[in-house]
N, C-alpha and C. Protein backbone atom coordinates (compact mmCIF):
# COMPACT_ATOMS: atom_id res chain seq x y z
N UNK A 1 97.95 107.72 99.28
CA UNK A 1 98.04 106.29 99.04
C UNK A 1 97.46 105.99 97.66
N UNK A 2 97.84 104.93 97.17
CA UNK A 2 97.30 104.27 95.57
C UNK A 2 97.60 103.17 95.77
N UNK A 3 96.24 102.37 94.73
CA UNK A 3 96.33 101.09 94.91
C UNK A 3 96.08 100.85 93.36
N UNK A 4 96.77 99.70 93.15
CA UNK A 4 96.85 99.44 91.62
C UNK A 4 96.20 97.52 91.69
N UNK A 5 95.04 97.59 90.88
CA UNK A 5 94.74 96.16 90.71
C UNK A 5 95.21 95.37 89.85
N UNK A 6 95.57 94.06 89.56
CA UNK A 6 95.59 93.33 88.93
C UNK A 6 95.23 92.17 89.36
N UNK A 7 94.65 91.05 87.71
CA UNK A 7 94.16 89.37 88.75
C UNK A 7 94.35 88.91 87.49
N UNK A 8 95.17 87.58 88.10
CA UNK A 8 95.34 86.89 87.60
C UNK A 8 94.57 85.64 87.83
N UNK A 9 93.99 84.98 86.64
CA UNK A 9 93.33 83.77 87.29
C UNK A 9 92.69 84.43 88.05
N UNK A 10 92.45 83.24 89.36
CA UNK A 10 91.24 83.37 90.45
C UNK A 10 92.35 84.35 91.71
N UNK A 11 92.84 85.04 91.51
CA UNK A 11 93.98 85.99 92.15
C UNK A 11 93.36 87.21 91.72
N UNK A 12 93.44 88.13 92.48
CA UNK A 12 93.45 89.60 92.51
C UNK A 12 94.17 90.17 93.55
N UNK A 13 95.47 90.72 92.74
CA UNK A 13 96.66 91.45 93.76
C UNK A 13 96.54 93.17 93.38
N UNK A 14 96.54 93.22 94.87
CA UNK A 14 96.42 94.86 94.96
C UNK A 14 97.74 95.34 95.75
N UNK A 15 98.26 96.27 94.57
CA UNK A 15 99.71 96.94 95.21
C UNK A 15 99.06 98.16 95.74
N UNK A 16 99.63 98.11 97.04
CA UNK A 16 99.69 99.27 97.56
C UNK A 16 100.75 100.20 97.37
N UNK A 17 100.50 101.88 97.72
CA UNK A 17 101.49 102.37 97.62
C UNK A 17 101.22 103.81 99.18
N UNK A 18 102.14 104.43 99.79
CA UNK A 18 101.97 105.39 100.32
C UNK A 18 102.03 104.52 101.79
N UNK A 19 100.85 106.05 102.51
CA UNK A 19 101.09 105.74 104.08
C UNK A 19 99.51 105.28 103.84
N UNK A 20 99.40 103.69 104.94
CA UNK A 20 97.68 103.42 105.05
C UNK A 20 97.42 103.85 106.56
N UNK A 21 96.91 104.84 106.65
CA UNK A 21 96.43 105.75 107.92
C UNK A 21 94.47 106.03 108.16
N UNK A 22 94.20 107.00 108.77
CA UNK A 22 93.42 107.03 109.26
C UNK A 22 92.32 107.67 108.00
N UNK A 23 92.78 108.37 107.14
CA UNK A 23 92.67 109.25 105.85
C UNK A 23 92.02 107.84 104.68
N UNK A 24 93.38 107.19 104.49
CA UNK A 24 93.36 106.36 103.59
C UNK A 24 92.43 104.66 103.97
N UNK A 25 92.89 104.75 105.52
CA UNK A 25 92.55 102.92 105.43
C UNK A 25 91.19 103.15 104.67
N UNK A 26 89.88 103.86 105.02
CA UNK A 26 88.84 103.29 104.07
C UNK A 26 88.74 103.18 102.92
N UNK A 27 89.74 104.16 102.34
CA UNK A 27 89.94 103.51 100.50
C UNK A 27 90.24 102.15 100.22
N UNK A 28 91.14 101.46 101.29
CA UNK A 28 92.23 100.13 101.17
C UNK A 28 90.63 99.51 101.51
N UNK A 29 89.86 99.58 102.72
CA UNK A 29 89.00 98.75 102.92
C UNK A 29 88.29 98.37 101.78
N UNK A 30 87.79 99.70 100.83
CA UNK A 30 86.47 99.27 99.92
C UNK A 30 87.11 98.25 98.70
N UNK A 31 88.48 98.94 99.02
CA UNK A 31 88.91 97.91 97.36
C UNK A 31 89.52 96.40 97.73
N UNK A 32 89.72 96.39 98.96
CA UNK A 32 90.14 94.98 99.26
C UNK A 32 88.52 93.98 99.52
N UNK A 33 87.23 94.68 100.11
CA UNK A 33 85.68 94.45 99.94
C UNK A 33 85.52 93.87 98.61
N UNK A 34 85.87 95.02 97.77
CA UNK A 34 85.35 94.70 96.36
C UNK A 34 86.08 93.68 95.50
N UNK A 35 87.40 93.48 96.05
CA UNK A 35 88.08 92.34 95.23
C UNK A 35 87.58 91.02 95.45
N UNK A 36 87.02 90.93 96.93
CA UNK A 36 86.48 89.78 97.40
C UNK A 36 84.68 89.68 96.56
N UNK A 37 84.22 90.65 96.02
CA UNK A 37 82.85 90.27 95.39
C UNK A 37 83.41 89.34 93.67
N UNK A 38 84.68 89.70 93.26
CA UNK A 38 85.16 89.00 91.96
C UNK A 38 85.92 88.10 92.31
N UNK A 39 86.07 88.02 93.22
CA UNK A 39 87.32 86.22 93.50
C UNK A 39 87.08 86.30 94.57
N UNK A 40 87.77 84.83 95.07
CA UNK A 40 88.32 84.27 96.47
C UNK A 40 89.56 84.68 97.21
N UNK A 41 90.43 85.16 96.16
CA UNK A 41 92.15 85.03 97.01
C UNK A 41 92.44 86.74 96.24
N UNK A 42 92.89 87.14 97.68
CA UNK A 42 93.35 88.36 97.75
C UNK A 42 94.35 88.49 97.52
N UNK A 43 95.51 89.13 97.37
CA UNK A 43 97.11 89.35 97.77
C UNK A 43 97.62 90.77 97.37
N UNK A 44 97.59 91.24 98.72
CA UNK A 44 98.52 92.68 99.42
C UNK A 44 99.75 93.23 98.60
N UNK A 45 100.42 93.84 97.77
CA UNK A 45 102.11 93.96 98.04
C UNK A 45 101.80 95.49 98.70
N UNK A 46 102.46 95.38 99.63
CA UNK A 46 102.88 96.14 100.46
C UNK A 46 104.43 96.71 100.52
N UNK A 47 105.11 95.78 99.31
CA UNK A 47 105.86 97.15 98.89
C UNK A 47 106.96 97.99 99.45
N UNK A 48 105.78 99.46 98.98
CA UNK A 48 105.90 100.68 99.14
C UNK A 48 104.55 101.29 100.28
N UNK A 49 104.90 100.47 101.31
CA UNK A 49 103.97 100.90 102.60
C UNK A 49 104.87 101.12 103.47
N UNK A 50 105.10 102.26 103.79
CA UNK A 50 106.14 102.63 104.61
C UNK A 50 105.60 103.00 106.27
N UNK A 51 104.28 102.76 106.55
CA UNK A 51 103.42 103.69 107.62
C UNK A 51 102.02 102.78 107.61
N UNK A 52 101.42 101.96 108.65
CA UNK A 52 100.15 101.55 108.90
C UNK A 52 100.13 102.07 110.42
N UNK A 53 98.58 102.81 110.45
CA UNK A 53 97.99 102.95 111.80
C UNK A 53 96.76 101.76 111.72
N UNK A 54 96.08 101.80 113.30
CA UNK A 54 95.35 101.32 113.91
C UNK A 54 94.10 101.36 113.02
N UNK A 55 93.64 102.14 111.72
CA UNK A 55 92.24 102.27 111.24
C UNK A 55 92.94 101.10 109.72
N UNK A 56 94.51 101.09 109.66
CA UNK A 56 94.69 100.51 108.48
C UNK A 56 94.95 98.94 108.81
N UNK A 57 94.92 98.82 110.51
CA UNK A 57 94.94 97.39 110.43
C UNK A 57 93.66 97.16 110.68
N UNK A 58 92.89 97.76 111.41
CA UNK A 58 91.52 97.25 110.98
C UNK A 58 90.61 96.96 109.53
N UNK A 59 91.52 97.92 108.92
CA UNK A 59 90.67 97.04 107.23
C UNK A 59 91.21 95.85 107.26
N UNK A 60 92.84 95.41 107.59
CA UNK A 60 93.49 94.27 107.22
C UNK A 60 92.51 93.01 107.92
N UNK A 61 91.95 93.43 109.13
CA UNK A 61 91.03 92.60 110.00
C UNK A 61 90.15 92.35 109.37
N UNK A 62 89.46 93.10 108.66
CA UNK A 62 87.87 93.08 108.21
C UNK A 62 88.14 92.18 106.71
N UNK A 63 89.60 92.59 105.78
CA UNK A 63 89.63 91.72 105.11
C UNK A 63 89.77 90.13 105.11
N UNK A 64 90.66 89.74 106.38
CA UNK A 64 90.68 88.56 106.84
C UNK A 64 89.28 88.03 106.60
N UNK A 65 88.36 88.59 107.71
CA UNK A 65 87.32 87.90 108.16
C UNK A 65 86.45 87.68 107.17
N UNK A 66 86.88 88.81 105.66
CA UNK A 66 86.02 88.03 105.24
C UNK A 66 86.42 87.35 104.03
N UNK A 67 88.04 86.94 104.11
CA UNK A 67 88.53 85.85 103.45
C UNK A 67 87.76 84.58 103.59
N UNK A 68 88.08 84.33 105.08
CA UNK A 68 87.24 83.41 105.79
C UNK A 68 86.03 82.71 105.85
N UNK A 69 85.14 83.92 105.59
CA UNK A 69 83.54 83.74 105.65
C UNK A 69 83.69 83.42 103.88
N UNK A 70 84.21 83.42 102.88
CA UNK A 70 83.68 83.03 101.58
C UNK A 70 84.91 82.04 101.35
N UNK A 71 85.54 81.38 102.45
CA UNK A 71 86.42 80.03 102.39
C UNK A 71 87.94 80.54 101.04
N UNK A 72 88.15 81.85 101.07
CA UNK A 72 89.12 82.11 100.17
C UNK A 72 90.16 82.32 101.12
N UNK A 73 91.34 83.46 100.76
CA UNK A 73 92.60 83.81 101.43
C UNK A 73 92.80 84.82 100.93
N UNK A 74 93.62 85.70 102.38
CA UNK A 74 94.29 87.27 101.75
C UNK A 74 95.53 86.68 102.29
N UNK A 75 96.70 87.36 101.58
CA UNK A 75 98.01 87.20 101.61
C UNK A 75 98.67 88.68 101.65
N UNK A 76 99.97 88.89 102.35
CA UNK A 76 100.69 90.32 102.53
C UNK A 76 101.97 89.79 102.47
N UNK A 77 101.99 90.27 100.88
CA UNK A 77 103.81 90.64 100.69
C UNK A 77 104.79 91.42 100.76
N UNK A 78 105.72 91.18 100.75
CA UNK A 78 106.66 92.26 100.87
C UNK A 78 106.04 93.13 102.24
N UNK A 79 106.19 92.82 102.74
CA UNK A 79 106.05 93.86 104.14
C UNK A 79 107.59 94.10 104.70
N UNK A 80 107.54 95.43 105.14
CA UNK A 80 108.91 96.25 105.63
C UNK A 80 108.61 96.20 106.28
N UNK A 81 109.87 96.54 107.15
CA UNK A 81 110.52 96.23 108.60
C UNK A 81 109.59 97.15 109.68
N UNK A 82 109.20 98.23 109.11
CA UNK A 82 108.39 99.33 110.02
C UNK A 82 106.48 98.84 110.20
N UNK A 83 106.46 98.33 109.20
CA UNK A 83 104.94 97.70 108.99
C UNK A 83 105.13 96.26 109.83
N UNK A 84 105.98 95.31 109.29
CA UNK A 84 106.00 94.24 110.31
C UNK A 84 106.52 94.27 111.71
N UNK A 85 107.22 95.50 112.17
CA UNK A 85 106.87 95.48 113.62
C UNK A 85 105.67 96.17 114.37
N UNK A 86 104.59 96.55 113.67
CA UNK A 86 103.21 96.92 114.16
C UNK A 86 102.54 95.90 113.83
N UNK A 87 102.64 95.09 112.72
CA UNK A 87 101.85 93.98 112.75
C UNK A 87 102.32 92.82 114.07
N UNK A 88 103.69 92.82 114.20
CA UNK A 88 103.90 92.23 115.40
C UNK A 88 103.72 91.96 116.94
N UNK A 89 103.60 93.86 117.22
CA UNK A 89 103.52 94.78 118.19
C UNK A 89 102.06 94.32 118.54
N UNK A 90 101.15 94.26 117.89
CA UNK A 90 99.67 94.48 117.47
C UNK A 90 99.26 92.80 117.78
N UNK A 91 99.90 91.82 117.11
CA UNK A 91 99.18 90.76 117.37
C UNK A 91 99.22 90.02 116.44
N UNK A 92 98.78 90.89 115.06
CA UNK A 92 98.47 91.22 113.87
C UNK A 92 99.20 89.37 112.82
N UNK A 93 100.47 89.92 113.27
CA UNK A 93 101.52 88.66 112.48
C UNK A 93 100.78 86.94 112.70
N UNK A 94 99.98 87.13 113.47
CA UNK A 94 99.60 85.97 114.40
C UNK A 94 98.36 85.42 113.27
N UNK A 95 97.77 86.84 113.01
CA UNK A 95 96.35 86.56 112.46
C UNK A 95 96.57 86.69 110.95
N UNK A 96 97.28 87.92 110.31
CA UNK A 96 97.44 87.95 108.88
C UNK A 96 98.56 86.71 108.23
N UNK A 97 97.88 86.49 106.75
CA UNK A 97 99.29 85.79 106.15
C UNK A 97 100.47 86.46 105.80
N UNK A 98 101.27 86.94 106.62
CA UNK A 98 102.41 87.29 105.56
C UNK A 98 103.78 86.65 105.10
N UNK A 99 103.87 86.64 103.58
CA UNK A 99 104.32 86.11 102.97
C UNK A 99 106.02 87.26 103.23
């Protein structure tokens, strides 16, 4: 997996790339953590995410919550058809923004 930053303004979008699995979700966690210590508003492209397990929606969780707790927003774009039916499957669609 690779993640590429950019921010614009009070925005910091992180492209993902690869499978976010059990290996990778804690990389996705620390850098989606750390985007939230330099801004408020997150935003996902998801792309080229072809594969999320259960440890990669729990970063997506942990990023929510702590959209929340500092009154900002995470956003998930471009999500494919294989990722948005686990976010679906899961609950997930209910709780994340995706755009």
């Amino acid at each position: 997996m690779q993640i590429t930053e950019t921010r614009e303004g009070e925005v910091i979008q992180l492209t993902v790339e690869g499978r976010v699995d059990t290996t990778t979700a804690p990389d996705l966690q620390k850098k989606i953590l750390d985007a939230y210590q330099k801004c408020k508003h997150v935003v996902l492209d998801f792309r080229s995410v072809e594969y999320i397990s259960s440890a990669g929606l729990r970063a997506l969780l942990l990023g929510q919550k702590t959209a929340t707790s500092k009154g900002g927003t995470l956003k998930i774009l471009n999500v494919g058809p294989t990722v948005k039916q686990v976010f679906d499957m899961s609950g997930f669609s209910k709780i994340l923004t995706v755009v």
